[in-house]
Protein backbone atom coordinates (compact mmCIF):
# COMPACT_ATOMS: atom_id res chain seq x y z
CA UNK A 1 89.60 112.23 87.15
CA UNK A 2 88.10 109.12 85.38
CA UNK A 3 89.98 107.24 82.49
CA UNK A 4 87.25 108.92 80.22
CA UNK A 5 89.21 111.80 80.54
CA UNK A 6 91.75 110.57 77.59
CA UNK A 7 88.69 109.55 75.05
CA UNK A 8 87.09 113.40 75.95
CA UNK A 9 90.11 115.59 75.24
CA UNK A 10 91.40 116.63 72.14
CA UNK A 11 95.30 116.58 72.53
CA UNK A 12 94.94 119.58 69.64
CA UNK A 13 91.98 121.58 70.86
CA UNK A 14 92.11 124.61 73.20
CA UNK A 15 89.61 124.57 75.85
CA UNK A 16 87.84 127.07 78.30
CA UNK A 17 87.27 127.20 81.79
CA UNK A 18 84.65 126.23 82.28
CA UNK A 19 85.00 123.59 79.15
CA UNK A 20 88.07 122.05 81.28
CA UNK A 21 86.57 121.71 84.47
CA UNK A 22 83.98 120.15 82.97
CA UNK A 23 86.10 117.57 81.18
CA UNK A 24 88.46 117.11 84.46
CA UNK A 25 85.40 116.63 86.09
CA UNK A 26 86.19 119.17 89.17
CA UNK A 27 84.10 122.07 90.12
CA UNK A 28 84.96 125.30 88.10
CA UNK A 29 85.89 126.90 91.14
CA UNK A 30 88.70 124.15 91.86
CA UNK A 31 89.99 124.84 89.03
CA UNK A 32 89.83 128.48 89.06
CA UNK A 33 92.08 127.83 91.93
CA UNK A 34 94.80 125.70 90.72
CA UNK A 35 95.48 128.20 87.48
CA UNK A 36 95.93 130.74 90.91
CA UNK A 37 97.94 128.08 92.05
CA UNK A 38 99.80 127.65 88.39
CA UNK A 39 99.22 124.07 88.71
CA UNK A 40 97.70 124.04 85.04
CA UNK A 41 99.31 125.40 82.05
CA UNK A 42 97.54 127.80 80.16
CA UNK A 43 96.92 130.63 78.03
CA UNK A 44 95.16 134.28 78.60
CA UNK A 45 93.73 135.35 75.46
CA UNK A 46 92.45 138.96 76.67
CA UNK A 47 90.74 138.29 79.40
CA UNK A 48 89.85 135.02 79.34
CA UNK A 49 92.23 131.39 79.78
CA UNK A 50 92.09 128.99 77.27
CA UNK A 51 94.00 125.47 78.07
CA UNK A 52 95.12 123.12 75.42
CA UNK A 53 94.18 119.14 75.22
CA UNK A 54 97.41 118.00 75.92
CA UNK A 55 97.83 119.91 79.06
CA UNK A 56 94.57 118.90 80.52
CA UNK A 57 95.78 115.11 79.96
CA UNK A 58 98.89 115.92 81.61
CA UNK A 59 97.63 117.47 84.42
CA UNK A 60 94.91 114.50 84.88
CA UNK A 61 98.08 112.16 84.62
CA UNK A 62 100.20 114.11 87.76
CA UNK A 63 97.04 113.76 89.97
CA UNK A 64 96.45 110.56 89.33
CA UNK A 65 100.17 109.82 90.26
CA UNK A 66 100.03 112.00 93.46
CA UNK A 67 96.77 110.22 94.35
CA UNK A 68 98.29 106.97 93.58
CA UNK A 69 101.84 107.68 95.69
CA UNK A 70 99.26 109.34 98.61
CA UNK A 71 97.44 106.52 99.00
CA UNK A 72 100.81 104.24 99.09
CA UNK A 73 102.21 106.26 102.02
CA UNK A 74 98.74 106.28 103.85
CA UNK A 75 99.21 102.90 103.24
CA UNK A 76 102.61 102.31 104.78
CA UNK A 77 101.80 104.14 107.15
CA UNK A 78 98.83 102.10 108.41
CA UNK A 79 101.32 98.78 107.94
CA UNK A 80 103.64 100.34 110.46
CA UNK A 81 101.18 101.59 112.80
CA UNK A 82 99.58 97.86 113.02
CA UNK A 83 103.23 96.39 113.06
CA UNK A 84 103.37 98.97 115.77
CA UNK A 85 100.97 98.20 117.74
CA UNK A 86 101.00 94.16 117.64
CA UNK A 87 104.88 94.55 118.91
CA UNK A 88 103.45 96.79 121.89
CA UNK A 89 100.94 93.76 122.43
CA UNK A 90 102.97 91.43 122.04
CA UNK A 91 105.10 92.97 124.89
CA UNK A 92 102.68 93.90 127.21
CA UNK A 93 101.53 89.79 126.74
CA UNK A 94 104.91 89.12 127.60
CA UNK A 95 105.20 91.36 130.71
CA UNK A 96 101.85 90.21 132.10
CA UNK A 97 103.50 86.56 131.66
CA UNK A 98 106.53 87.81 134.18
CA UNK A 99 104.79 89.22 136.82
CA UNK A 100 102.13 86.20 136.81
CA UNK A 101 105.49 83.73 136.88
CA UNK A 102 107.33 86.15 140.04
CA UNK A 103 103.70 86.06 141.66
CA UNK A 104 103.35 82.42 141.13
CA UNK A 105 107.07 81.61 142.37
CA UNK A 106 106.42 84.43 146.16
CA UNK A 107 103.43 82.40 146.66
CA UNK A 108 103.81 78.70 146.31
CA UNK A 109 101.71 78.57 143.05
CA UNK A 110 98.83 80.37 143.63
CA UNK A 111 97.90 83.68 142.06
CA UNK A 112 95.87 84.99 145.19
CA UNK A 113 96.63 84.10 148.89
CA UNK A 114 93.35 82.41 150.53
CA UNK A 115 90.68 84.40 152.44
CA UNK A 116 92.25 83.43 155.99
CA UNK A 117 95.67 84.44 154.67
CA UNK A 118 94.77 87.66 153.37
CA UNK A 119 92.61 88.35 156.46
CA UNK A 120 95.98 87.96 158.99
CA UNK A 121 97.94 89.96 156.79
CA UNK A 122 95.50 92.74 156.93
CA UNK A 123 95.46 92.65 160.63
CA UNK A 124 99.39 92.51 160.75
CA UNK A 125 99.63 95.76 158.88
CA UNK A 126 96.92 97.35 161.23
CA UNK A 127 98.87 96.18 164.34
CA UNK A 128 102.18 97.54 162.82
CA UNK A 129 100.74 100.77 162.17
CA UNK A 130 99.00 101.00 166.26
CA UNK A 131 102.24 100.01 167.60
CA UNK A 132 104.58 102.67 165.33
CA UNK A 133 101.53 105.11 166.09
CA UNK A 134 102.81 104.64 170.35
C-alpha cells in the first residue's frame, strides 16, 4: 500500500469491495479474506460490505507499521546472525592459532616432520604392531 493511498480515499465516503481493494491496491480476494479474518472494519448492508474512507486509511496505516516493525526484526535478526557468525570465526582463527603454536613447540619449529623422519616413524609403528602381533 503506496502513499497514494491517502490522496485516493475519501475519509467520508463508503466504499465497496471491490472499490477498496482496488484503492488498497491488493487483490479482491485478499481482501475478501481479511474481512473473514475481521482485520478491516466494515459494514453489511444486505448482502453486500461497504467500508468507510477512514477505515481503509487506518488499515493501510497498521500494515505499513507491521511491515515496517517486520522488516526491523528480520533485520536484527540478520545483525545477530553475522555478529554470530564472525565470533564463531573469530574462534575457530584462534583455535587453529593454538594447535599450530603446540605443533610448532613438539617439533622444534616446523609444522611437518621431514620425509626421512616421517618415513622411520612409519616403520616404528609397523615394527610395534609385528612384535605385539608375536
Amino acid at each position: 500500500m503506496s502513499k497514494i493511498i491517502a490522496h485516493e480515499i475519501n475519509p467520508n465516503a463508503y466504499y465497496t469491495t471491490e472499490e477498496a481493494a482496488e484503492l488498497l491496491k491488493i487483490p479482491v480476494r485478499t481482501f475478501q479474506l481479511m474481512i473473514a479474518r475481521k482485520e478491516v472494519k466494515g459494514v453489511k448492508m444486505g448482502r453486500r460490505w461497504r467500508f468507510l474512507g477512514w477505515d481503509l486509511l487506518d488499515l493501510a496505516g497498521r500494515n505499513k507499521r507491521k511491515r515496517r516493525a517486520t522488516l526491523e526484526a528480520w533485520t536484527d535478526r540478520a545483525k545477530q546472525k553475522q555478529e554470530t557468525d564472525k565470533s564463531l570465526r573469530a574462534s575457530i582463527v584462534e583455535r587453529c592459532r593454538e594447535i599450530q603454536a603446540a605443533i610448532l613447540a613438539e617439533r622444534s619449529g616446523r609444522l611437518l616432520p621431514d620425509s626421512g623422519e616421517l618415513l622411520n616413524q612409519l616403520r616404528e609403528g609397523r615394527d610395534d604392531e609385528l612384535s605385539n602381533m608375536h
